[in-house]
Protein backbone atom coordinates (compact mmCIF):
# COMPACT_ATOMS: atom_id res chain seq x y z
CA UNK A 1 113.12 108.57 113.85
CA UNK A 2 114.14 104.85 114.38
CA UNK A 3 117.66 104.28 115.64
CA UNK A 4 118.55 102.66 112.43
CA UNK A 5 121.26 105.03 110.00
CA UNK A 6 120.47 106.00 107.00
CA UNK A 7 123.13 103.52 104.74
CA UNK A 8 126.02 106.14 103.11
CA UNK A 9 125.99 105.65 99.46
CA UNK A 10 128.45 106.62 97.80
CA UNK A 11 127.24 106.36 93.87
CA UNK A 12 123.70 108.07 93.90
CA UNK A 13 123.45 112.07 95.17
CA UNK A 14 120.76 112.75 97.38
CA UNK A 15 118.39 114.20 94.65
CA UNK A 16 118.88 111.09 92.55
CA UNK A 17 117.59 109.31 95.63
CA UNK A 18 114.79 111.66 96.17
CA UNK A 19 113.73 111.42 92.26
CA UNK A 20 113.81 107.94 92.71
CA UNK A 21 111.53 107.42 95.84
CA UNK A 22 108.94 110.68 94.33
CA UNK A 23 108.74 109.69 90.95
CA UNK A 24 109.63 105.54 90.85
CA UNK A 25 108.95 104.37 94.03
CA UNK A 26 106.07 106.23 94.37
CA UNK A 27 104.41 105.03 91.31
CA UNK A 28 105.73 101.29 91.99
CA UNK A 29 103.39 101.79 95.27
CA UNK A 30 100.52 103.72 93.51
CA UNK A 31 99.82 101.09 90.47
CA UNK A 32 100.22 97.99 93.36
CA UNK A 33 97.39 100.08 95.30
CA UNK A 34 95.46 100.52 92.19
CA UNK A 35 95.54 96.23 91.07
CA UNK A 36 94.67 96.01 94.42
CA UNK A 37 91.46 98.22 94.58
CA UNK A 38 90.36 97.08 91.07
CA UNK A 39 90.66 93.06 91.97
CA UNK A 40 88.36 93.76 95.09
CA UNK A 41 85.61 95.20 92.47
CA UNK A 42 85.46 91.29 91.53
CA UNK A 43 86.27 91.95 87.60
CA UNK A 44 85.13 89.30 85.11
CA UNK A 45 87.87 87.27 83.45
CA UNK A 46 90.36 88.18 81.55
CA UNK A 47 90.59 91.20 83.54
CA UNK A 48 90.72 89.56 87.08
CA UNK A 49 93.91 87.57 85.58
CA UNK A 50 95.78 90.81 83.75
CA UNK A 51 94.85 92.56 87.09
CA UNK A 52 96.41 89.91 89.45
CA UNK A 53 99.44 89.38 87.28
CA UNK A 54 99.73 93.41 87.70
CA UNK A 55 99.80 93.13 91.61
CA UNK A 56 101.67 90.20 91.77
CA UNK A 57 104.18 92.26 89.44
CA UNK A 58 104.07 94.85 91.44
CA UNK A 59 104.53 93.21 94.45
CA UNK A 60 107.51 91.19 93.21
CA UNK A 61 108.90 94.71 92.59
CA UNK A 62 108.23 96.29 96.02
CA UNK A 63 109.49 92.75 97.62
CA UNK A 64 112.75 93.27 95.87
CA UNK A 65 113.14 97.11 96.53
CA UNK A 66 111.79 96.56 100.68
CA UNK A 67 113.85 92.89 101.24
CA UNK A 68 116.77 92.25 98.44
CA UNK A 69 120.34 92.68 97.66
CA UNK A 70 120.82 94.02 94.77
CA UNK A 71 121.87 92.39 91.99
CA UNK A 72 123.34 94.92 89.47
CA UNK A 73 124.79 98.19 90.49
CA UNK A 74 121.92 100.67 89.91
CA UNK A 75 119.42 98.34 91.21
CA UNK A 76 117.17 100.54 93.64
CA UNK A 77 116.92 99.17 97.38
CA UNK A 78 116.20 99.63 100.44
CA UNK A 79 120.12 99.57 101.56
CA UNK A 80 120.48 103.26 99.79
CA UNK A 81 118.17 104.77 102.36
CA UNK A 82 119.07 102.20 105.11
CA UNK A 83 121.15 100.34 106.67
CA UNK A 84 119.23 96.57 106.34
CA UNK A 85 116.89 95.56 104.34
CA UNK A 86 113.23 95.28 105.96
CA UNK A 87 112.15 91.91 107.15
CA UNK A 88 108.97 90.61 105.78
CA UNK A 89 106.85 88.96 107.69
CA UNK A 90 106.98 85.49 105.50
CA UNK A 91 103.36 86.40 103.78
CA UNK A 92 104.85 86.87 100.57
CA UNK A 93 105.33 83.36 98.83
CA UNK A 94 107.91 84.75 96.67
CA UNK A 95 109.00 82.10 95.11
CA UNK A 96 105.38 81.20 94.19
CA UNK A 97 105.11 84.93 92.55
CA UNK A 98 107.82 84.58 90.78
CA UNK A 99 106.74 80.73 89.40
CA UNK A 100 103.52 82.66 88.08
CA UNK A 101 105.03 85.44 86.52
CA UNK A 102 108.11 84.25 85.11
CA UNK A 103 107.92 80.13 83.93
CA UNK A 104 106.18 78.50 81.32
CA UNK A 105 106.22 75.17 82.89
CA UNK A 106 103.91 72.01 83.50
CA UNK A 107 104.09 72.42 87.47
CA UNK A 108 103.03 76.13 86.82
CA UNK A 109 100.54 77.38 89.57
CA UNK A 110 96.80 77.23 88.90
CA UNK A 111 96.82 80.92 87.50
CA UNK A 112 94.49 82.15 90.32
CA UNK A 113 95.56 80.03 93.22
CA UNK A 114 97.37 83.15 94.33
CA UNK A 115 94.53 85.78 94.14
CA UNK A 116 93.19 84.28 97.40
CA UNK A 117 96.14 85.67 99.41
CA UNK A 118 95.88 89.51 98.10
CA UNK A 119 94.72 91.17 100.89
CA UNK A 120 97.54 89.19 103.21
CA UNK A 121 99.81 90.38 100.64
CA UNK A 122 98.49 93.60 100.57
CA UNK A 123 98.55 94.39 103.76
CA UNK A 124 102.25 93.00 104.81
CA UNK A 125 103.83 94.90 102.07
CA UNK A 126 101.79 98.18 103.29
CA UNK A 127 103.29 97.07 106.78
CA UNK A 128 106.53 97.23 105.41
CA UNK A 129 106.16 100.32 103.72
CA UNK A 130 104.90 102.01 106.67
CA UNK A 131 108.00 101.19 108.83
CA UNK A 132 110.22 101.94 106.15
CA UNK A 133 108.46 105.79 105.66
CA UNK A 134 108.73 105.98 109.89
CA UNK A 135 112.59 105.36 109.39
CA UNK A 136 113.81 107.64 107.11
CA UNK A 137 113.23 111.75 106.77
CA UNK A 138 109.94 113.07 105.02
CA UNK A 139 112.44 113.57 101.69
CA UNK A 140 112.75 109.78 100.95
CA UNK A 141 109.25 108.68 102.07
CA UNK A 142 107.29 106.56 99.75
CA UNK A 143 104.13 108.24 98.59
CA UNK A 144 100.79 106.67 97.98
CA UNK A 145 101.77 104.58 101.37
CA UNK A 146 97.62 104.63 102.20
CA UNK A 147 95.63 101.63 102.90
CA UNK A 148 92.65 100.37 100.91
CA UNK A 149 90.80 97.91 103.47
């Protein structure tokens, strides 16, 4: 195991944080794997956009789990299991995801502009996962941490 501590938290109980890497984490991770596999079968519109706003969700999700503070009190992150929060390499325009999904507005993203940088995104949040599963013991490992391409 790493030489990074695992971050004492003092509201959740161990098997809360268990449940909440097996059953939510897990599942974030599975359904981001499965947008993923299903965008790289080339589907015909609307499906390519429902299934890029899906990953992009889902990503936005894992981002904020793997690299944020949280913001409310039972918001899940990485700083229950860990010390830090995981440094992303910066492959994850963010604030570009979060333009798409969240704003109604004229300088709104051409809605596929970000489909080109998937598999980048793809793979540095698998990255990510990876060293965060090699730093903490088997009982809060992510799941479904398994690589498409």
């Amino acid at each position: 195991m790493n030489s990074q501590k695992i971050s004492p938290h003092k509201t959740w109980t161990k098997k809360d944080k268990e449940e909440m890497i097996n059953l939510h984490i897990s599942e974030e991770v599975n359904i981001f794997n499965e947008c993923f596999r299903r965008l790289n079968n080339k589907p015909k519109e609307p499906n390519k956009r429902i299934f890029l706003e899906c990953f992009l969700l889902h990503t936005r999700n894992l981002f904020d789990f793997l690299c944020t503070k949280k913001k409310q009190d039972d918001d899940v992150s990485v700083t229950d299991f860990l010390m830090d929060s995981i440094q992303l390499e910066k492959n994850i325009p963010i604030k570009k995801i979060n333009k798409q999904l969240s704003h109604i507005t004229y300088s709104r993203l051409k809605p596929l502009e970000l489909h080109k940088k998937k598999k980048l995104i793809y793979k540095t949040i698998h990255k990510a996962l990876e060293e965060y599963n090699t730093m903490v013991p088997e009982y809060y490992q992510v799941k479904h941490v398994k690589k498409i391409i």
